[in-house]
N, C-alpha and C. Protein backbone atom coordinates (compact mmCIF):
# COMPACT_ATOMS: atom_id res chain seq x y z
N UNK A 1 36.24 27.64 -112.90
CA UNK A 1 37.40 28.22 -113.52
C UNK A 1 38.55 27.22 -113.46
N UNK A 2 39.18 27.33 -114.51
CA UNK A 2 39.97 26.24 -114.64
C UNK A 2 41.32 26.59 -114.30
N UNK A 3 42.50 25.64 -113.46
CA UNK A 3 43.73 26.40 -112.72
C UNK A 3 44.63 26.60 -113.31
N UNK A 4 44.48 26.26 -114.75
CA UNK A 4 45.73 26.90 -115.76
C UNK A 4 44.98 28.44 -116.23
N UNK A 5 44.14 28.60 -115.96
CA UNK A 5 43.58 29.83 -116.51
C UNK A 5 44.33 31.20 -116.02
N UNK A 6 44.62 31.14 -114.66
CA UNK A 6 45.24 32.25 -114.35
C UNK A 6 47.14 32.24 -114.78
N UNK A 7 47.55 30.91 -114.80
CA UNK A 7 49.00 30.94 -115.35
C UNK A 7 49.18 31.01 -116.82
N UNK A 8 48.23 31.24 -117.43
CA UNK A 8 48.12 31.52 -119.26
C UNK A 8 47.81 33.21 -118.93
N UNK A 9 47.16 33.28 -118.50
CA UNK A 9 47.16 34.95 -118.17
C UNK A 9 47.90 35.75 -117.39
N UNK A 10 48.69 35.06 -116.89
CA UNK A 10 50.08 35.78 -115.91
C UNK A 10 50.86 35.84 -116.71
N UNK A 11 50.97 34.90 -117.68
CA UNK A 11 52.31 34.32 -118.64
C UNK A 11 52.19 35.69 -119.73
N UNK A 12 51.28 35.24 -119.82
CA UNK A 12 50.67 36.56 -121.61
C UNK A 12 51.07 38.35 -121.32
N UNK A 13 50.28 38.30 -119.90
CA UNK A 13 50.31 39.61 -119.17
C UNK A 13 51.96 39.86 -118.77
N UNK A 14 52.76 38.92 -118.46
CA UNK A 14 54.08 39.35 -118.14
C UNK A 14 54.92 39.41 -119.12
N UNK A 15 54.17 38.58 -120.76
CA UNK A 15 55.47 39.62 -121.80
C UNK A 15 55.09 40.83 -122.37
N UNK A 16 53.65 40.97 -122.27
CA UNK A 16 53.14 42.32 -122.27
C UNK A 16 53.88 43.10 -121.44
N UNK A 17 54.23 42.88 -120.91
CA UNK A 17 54.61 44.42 -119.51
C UNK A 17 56.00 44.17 -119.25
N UNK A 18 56.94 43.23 -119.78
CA UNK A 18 58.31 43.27 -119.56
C UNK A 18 58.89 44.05 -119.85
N UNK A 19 58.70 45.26 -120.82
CA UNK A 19 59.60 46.06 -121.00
C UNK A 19 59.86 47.11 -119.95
N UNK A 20 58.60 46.84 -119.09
CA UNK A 20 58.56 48.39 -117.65
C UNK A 20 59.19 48.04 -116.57
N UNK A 21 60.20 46.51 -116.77
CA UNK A 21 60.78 46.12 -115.25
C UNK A 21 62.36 45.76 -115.91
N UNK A 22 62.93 45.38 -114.90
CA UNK A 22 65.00 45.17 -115.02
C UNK A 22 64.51 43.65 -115.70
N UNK A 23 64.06 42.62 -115.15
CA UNK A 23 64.01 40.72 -115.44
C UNK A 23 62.42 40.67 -115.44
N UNK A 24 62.30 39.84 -116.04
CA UNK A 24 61.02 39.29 -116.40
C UNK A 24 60.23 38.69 -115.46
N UNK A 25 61.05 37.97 -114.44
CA UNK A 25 60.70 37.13 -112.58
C UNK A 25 59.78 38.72 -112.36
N UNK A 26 60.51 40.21 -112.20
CA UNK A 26 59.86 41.68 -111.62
C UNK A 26 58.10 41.18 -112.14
N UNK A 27 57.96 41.21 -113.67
CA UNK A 27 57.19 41.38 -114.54
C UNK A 27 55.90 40.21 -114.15
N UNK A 28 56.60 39.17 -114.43
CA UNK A 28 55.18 37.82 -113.82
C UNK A 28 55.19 38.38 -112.42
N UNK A 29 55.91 38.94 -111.39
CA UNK A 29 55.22 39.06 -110.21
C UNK A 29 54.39 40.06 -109.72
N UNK A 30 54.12 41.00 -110.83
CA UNK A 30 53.15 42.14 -111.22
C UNK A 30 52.20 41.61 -111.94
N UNK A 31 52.04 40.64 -112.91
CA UNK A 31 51.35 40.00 -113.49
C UNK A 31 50.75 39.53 -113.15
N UNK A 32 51.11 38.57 -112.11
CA UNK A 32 50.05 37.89 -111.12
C UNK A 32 48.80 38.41 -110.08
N UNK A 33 49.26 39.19 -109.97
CA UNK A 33 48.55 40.13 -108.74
C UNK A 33 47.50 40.81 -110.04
N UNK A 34 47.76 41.64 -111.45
CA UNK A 34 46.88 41.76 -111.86
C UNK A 34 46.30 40.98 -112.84
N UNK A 35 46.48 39.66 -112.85
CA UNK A 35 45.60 38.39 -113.73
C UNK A 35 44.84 38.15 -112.42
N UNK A 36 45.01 37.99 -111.03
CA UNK A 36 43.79 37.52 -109.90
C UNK A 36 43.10 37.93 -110.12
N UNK A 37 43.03 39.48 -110.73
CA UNK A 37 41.91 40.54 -110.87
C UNK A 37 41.07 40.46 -111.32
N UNK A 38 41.60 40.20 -112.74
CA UNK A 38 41.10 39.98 -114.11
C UNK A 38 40.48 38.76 -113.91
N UNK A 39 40.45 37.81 -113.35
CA UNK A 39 39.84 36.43 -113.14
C UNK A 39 39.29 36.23 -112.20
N UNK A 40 39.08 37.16 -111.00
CA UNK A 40 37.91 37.66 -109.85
C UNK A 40 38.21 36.85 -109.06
N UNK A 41 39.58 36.30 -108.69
CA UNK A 41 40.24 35.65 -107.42
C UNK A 41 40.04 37.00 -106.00
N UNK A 42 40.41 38.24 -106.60
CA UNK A 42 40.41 39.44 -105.66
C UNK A 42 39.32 40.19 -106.29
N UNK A 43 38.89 41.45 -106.51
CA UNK A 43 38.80 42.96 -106.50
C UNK A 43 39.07 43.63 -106.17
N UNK A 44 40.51 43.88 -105.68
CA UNK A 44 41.05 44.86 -104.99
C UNK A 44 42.35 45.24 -105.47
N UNK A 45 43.46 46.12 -105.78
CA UNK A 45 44.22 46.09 -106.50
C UNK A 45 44.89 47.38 -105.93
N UNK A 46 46.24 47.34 -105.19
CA UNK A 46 47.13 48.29 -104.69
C UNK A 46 48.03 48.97 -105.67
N UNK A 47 48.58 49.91 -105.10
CA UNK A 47 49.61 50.72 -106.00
C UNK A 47 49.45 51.97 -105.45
N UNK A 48 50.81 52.44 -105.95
CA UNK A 48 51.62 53.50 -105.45
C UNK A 48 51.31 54.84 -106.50
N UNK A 49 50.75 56.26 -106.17
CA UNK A 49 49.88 56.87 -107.24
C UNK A 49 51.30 57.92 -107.54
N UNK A 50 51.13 58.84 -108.32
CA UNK A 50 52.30 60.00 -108.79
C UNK A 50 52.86 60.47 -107.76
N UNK A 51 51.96 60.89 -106.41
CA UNK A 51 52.29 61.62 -105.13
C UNK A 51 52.96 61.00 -104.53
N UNK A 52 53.04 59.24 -104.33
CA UNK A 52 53.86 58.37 -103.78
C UNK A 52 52.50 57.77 -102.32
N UNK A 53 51.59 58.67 -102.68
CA UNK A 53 50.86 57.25 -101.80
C UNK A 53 50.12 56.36 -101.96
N UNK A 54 50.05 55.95 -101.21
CA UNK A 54 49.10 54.25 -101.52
C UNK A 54 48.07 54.14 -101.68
N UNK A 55 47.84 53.58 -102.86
CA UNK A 55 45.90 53.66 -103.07
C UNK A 55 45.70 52.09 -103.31
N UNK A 56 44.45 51.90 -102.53
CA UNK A 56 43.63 50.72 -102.67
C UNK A 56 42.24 50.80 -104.03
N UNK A 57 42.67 50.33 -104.80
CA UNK A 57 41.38 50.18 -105.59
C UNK A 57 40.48 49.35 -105.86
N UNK A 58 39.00 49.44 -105.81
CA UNK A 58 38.27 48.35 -105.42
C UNK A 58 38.02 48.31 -107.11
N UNK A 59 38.13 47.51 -108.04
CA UNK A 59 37.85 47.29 -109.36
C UNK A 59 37.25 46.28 -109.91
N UNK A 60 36.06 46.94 -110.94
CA UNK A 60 35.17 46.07 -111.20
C UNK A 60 35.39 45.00 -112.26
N UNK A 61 36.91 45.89 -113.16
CA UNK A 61 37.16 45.43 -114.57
C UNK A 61 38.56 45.93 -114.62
N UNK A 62 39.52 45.15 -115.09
CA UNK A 62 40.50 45.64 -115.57
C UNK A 62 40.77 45.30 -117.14
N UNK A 63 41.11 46.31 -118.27
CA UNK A 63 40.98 46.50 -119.16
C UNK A 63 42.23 46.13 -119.96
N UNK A 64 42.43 44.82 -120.10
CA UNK A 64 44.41 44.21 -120.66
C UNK A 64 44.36 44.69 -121.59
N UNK A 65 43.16 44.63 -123.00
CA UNK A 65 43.72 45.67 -124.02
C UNK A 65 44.40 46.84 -124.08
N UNK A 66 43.61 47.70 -122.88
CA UNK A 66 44.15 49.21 -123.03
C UNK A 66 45.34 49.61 -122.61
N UNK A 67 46.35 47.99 -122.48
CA UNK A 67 48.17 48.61 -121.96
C UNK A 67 48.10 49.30 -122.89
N UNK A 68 49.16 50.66 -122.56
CA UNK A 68 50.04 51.53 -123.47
C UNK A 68 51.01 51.82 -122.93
N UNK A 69 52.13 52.29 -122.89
CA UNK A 69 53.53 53.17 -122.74
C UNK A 69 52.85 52.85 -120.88
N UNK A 70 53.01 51.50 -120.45
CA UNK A 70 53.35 51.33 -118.87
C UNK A 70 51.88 51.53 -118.31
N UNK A 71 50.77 51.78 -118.96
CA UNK A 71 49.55 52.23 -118.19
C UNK A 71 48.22 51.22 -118.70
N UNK A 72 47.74 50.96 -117.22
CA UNK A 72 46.93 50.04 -117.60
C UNK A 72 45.08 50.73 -117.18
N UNK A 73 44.17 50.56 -117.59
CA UNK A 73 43.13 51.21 -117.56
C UNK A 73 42.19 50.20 -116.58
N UNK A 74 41.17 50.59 -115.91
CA UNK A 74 40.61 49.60 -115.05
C UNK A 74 39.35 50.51 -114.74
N UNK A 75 38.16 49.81 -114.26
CA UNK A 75 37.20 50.24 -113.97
C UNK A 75 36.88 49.98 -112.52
N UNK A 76 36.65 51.24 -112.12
CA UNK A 76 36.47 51.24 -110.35
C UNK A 76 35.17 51.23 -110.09
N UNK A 77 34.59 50.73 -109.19
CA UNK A 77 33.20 51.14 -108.56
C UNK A 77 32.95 51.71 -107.33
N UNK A 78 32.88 53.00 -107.05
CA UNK A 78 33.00 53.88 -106.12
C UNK A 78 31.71 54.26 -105.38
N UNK A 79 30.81 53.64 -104.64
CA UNK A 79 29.65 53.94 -104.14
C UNK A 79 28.26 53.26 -105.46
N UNK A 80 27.31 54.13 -106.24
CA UNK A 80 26.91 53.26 -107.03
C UNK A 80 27.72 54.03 -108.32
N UNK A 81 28.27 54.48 -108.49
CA UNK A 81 29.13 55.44 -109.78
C UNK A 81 30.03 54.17 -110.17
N UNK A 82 30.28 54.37 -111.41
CA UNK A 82 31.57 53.66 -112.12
C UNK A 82 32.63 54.55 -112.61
N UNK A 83 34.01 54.41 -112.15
CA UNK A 83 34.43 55.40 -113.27
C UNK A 83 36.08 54.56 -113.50
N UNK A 84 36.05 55.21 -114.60
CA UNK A 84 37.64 54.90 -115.64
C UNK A 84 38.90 55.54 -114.67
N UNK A 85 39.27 54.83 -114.69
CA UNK A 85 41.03 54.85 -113.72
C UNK A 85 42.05 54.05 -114.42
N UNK A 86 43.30 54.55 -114.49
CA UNK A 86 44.57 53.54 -114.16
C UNK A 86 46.00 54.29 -113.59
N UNK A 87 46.35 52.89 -114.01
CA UNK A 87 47.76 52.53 -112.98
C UNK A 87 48.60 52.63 -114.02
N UNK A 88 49.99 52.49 -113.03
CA UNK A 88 51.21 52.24 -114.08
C UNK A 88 51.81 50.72 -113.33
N UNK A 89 51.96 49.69 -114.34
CA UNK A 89 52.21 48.25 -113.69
C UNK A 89 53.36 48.27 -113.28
N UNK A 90 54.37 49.44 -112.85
CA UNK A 90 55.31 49.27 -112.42
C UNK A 90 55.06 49.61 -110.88
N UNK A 91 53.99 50.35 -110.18
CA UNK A 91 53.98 50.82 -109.57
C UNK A 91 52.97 49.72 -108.20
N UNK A 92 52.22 49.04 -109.05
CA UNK A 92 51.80 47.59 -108.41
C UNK A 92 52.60 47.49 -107.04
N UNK A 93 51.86 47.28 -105.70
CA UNK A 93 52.19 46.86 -104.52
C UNK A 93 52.39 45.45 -104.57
């Protein structure tokens, strides 16, 4: 993997999602954490759920097409099951 690969995808991913933060610095530093993902530096991916607590998600896939209105879609693998989840990228630990 090549080491501009993840800063072309932080870059892309943070004007995608600038509109859900105050400065754009908020936005690439949410970006980053979910381009590692997307490029299998991690599988693991934190955030803060509606209730206000903390969930760890172990994810197999995260899905950049499916941003909409702040929500991003991702695929979890939960024992041998797969299932469809997301986040809101504002809410990113």
């Amino acid at each position: 993997m090549r080491s501009y690969e993840i800063q072309k995808t932080a870059m892309n991913l943070a004007h995608l999602i600038k509109s859900q933060f105050d400065s754009f610095g908020e936005a690439l530093s949410k970006a980053w954490k979910i381009a590692k993902v997307c490029l299998g530096y991690t599988d693991e991916i934190t955030f803060v759920k509606g209730d206000d607590s903390i969930r760890t998600a172990k994810v197999e896939k995260i899905l950049l097409k499916s941003y909409k209105n702040g929500c991003m879609k991702f695929i979890e693998k939960i024992g041998n099951d797969t299932q469809f989840r997301a986040f809101r990228v504002e809410k990113i630990k």
